[in-house]
Protein backbone atom coordinates (compact mmCIF):
# COMPACT_ATOMS: atom_id res chain seq x y z
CA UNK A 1 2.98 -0.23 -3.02
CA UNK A 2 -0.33 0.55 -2.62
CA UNK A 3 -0.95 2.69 -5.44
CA UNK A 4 0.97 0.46 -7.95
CA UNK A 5 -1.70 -2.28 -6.68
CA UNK A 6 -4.75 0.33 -6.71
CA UNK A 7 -3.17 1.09 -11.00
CA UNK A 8 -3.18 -2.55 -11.80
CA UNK A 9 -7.08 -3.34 -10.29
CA UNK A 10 -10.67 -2.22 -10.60
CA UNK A 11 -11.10 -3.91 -7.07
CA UNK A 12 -10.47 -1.83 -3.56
CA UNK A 13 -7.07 -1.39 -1.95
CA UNK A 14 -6.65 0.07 1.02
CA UNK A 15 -3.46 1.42 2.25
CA UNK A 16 -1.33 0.93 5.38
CA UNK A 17 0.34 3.43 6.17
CA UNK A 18 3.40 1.83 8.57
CA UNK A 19 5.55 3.74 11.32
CA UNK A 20 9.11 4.40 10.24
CA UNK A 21 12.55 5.76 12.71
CA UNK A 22 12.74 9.14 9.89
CA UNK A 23 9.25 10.62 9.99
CA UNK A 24 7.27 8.40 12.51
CA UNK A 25 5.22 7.23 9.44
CA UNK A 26 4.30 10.31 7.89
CA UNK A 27 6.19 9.25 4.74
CA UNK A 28 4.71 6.74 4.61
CA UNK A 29 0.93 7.95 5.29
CA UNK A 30 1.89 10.31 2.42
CA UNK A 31 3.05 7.89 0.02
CA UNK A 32 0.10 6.31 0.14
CA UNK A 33 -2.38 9.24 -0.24
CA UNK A 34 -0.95 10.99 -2.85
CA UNK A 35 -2.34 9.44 -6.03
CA UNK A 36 -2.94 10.40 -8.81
CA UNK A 37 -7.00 11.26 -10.20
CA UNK A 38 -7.97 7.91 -11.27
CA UNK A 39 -5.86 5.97 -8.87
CA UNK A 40 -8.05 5.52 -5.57
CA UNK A 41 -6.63 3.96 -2.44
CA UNK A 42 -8.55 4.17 0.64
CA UNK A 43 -6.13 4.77 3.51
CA UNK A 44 -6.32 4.23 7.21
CA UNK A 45 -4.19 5.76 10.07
CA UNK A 46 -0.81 4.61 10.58
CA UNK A 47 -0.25 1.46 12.00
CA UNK A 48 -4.27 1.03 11.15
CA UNK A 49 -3.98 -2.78 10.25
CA UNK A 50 -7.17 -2.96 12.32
CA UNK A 51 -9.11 -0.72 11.14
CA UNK A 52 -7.78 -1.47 7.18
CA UNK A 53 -9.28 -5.23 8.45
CA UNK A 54 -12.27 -3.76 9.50
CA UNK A 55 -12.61 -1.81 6.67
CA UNK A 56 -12.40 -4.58 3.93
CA UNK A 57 -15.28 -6.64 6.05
CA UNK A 58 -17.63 -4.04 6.09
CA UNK A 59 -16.89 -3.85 2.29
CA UNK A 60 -17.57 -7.53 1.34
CA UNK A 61 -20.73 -7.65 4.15
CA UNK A 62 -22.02 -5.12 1.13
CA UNK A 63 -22.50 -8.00 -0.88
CA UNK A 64 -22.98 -11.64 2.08
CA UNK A 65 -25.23 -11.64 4.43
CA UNK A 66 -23.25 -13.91 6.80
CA UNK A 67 -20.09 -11.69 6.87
CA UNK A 68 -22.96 -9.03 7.85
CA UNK A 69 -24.05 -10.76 10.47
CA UNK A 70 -20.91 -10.93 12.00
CA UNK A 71 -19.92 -7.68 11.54
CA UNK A 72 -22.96 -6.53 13.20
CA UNK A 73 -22.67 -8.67 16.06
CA UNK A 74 -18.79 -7.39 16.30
CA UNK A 75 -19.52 -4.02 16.54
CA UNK A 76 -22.62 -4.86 19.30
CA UNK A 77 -20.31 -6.67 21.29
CA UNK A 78 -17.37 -3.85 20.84
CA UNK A 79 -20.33 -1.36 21.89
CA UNK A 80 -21.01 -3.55 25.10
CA UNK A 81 -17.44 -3.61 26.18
CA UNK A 82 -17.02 0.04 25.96
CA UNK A 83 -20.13 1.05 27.70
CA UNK A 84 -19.41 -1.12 30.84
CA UNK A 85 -16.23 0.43 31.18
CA UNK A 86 -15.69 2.61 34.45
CA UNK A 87 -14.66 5.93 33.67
């Protein structure tokens, strides 16, 4: 689905790949990566709905300076959690 949206749009898409019972997702993850020159889709791990999220913010923070701001103060706060944790 993914690369039928990415041949319709100028704008991003970004691919999910999802985990299936057959291959575990790698169909899936494969369906989504194989396109065709001219037909970008950025893709994220399977079952990557976070980091696909992610991704897209970091995208439009390109352009507004609040989503920016946000973003930055995300990834300090995701930075403070993992340092204080007790290995």
């Amino acid at each position: 689905l993914a690369g039928v949206v990415a041949a319709k749009t100028p704008l991003p898409v970004i691919g999910v790949p999802i985990r299936t019972q057959t291959m575990g997702g790698l169909d899936s993850l494969l369906s989504i990566v194989q396109m065709p020159a001219g037909v970008p889709v950025a893709t994220v791990a399977i079952g990557g709905a976070k980091n696909a999220a992610l991704l897209a913010v970091r995208m439009l923070a390109l352009s507004d300076q609040a989503i920016a701001d946000r973003l930055r103060a995300y990834i300090d706060d995701m930075r403070e959690r993992i340092s204080s944790i007790k290995l």
